[in-house]
Protein backbone atom coordinates (compact mmCIF):
# COMPACT_ATOMS: atom_id res chain seq x y z
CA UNK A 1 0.00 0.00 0.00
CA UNK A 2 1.59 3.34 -1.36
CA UNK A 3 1.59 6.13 1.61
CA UNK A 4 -0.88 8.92 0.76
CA UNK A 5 0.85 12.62 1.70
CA UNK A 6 -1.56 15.26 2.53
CA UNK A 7 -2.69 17.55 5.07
CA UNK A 8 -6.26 18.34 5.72
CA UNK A 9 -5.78 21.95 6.52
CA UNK A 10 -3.99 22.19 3.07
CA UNK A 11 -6.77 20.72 1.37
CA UNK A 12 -9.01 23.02 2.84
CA UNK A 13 -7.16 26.01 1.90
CA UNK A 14 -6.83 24.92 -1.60
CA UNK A 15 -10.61 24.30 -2.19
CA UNK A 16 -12.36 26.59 0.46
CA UNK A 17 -14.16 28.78 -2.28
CA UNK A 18 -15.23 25.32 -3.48
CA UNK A 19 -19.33 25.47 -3.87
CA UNK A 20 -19.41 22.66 -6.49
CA UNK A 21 -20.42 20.24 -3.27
CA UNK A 22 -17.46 18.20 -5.01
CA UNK A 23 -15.53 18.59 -1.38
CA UNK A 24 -16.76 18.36 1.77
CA UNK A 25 -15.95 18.81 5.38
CA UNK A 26 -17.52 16.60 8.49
CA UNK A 27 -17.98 18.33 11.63
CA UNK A 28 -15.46 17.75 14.06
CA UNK A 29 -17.62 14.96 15.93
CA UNK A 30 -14.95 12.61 15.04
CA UNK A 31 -11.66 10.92 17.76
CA UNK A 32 -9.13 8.95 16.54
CA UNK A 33 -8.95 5.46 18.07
CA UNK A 34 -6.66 3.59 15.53
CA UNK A 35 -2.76 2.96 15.21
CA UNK A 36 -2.97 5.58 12.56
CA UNK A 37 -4.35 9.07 12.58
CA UNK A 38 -3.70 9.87 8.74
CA UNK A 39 -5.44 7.63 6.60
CA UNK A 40 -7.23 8.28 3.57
CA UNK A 41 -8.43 6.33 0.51
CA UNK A 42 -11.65 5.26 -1.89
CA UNK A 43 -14.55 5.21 0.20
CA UNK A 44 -16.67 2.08 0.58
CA UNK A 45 -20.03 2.43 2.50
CA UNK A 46 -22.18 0.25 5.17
CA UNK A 47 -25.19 1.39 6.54
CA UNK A 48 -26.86 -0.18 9.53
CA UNK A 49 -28.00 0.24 13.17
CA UNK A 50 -26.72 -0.83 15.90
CA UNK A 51 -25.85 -4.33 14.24
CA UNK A 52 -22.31 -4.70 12.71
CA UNK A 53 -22.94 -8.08 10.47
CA UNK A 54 -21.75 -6.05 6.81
CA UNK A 55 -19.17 -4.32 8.94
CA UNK A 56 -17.02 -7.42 9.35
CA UNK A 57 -17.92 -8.99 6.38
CA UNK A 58 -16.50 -6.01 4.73
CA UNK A 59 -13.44 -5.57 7.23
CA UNK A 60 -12.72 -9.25 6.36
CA UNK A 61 -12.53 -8.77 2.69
CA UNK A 62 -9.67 -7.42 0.85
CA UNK A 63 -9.61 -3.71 1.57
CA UNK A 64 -6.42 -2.74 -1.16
CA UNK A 65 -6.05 0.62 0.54
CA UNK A 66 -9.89 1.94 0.74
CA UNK A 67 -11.64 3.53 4.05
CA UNK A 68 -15.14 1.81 4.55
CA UNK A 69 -17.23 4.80 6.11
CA UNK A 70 -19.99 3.21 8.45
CA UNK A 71 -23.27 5.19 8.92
CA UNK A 72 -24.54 3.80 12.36
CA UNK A 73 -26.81 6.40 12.50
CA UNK A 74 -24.98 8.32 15.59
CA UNK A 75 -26.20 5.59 18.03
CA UNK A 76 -24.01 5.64 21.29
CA UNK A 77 -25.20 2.50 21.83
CA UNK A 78 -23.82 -0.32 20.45
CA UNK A 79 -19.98 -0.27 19.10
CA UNK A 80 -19.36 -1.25 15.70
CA UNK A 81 -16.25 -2.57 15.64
CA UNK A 82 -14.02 -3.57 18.05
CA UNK A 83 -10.46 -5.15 18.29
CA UNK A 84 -10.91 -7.87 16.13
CA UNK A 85 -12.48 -6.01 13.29
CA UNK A 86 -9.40 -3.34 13.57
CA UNK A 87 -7.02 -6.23 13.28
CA UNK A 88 -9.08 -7.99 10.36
CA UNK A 89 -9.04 -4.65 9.26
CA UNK A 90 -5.38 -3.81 9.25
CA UNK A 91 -4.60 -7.53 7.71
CA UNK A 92 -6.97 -7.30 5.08
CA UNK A 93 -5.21 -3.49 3.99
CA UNK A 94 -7.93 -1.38 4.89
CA UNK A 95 -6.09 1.97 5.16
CA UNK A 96 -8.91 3.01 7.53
CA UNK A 97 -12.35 2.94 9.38
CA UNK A 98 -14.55 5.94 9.84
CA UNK A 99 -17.83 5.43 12.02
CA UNK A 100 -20.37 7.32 12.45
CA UNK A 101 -20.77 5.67 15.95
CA UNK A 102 -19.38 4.23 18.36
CA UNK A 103 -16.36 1.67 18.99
CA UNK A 104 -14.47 -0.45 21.52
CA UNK A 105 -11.47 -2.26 23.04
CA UNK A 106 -9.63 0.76 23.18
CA UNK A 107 -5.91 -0.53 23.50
CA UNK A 108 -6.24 -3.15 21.13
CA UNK A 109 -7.84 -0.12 18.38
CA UNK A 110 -4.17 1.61 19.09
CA UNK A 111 -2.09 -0.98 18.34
CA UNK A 112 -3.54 -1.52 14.93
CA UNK A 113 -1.97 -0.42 11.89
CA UNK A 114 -5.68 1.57 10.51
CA UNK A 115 -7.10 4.18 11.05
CA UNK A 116 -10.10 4.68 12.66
CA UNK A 117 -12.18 7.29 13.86
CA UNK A 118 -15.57 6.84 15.70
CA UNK A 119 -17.63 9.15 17.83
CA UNK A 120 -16.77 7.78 21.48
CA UNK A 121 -15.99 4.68 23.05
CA UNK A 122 -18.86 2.12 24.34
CA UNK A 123 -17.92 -1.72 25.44
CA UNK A 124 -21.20 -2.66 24.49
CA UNK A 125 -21.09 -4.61 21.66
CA UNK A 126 -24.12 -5.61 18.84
CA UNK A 127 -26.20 -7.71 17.55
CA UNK A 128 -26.06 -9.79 14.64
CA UNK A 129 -28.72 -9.25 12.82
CA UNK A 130 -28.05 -9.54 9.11
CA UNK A 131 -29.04 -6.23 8.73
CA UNK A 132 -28.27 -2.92 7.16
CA UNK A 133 -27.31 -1.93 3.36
CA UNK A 134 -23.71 -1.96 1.57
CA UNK A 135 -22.69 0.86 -0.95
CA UNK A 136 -25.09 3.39 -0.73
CA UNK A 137 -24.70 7.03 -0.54
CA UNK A 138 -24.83 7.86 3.40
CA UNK A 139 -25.70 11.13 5.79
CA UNK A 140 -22.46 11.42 7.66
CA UNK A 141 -23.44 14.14 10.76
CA UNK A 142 -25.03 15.92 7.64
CA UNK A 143 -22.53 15.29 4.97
CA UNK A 144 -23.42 13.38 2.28
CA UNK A 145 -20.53 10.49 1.36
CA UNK A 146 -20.76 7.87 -1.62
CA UNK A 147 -19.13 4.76 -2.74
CA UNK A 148 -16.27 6.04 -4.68
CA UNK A 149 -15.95 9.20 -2.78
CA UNK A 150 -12.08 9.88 -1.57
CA UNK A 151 -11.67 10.42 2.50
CA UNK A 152 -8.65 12.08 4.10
CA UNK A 153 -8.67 12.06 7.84
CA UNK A 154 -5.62 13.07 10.04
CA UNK A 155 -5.91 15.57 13.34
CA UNK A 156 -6.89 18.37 11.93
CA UNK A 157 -10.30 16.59 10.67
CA UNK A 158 -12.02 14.55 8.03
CA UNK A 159 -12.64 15.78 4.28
CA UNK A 160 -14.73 13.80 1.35
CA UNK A 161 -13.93 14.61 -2.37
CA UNK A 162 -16.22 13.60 -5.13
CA UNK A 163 -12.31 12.46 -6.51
CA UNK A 164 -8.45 12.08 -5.32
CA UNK A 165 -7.11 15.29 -4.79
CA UNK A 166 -3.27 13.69 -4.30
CA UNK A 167 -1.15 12.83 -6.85
């Protein structure tokens, strides 16, 4: 996997008088729990509630360097993944995890080599449902993210591009 160098504040500055809707900003609802902060990559989506069954079925495919962006709906609930999804993750060359929701098993998060950035930290995990729908466009704390979209996270934030804005 070929290192992606950017900064988000840079990519801000270079497209702030962008109105196209082409790049995007999420509010900064987001901590970073993984063994890397700066990740970005193609954008693969999962939608569900509160049940992470597509989550690890797509954390234990191959990942070739994309960020699957889960849209648990904000619940502070349930986590959606957990240690052994961030390792699965990490094996399988996920570059990283963004969740809109919640996560757990802190320690073992930081020592694996993804990113992954969650609202907050709950040890409760799901259930396994079956549920929930894989790429489709998703409301990310109001921000609208699609299959294909690019994501760049590192401390600064998280930004979504209709394309790669690296070269």
């Amino acid at each position: 996997m070929v290192a992606i160098t950017f900064q988000t504040c840079d990519l801000c500055d270079a497209h702030k008088n962008d109105d196209s809707g082409e790049f995007r900003v999420l509010p900064p609802v987001f901590q970073h729990f993984g063994g890397h902060s700066h990740f970005a990559g193609p954008v693969v989506t999962v939608k569900c509630f509160e049940d992470n069954s597509l989550v690890k079925q797509a954390l234990e495919s191959s990942g070739e360097g994309r960020v699957l962006v889960v849209d648990g709906g904000g619940s502070l609930r349930k986590a959606l993944v957990g240690g052994n999804l961030a390792a699965a993750a990490a094996s399988n060359g996920w570059a990283g995890v963004l969740v809109f929701g919640c996560v757990r098993d802190a320690a073992e998060l930081r020592t694996a080599a993804v990113g992954i950035a969650a609202l907050a930290l709950m040890p409760m995990p799901t259930e396994k449902r079956g549920e929930g729908q894989a790429d489709v466009a998703v409301d990310i704390a109001g921000v609208k993210v699609r299959p294909g979209d690019w994501l760049y996270a590192d401390e600064d934030g998280v930004v979504i591009s209709a394309h790669a804005l690296h070269t």
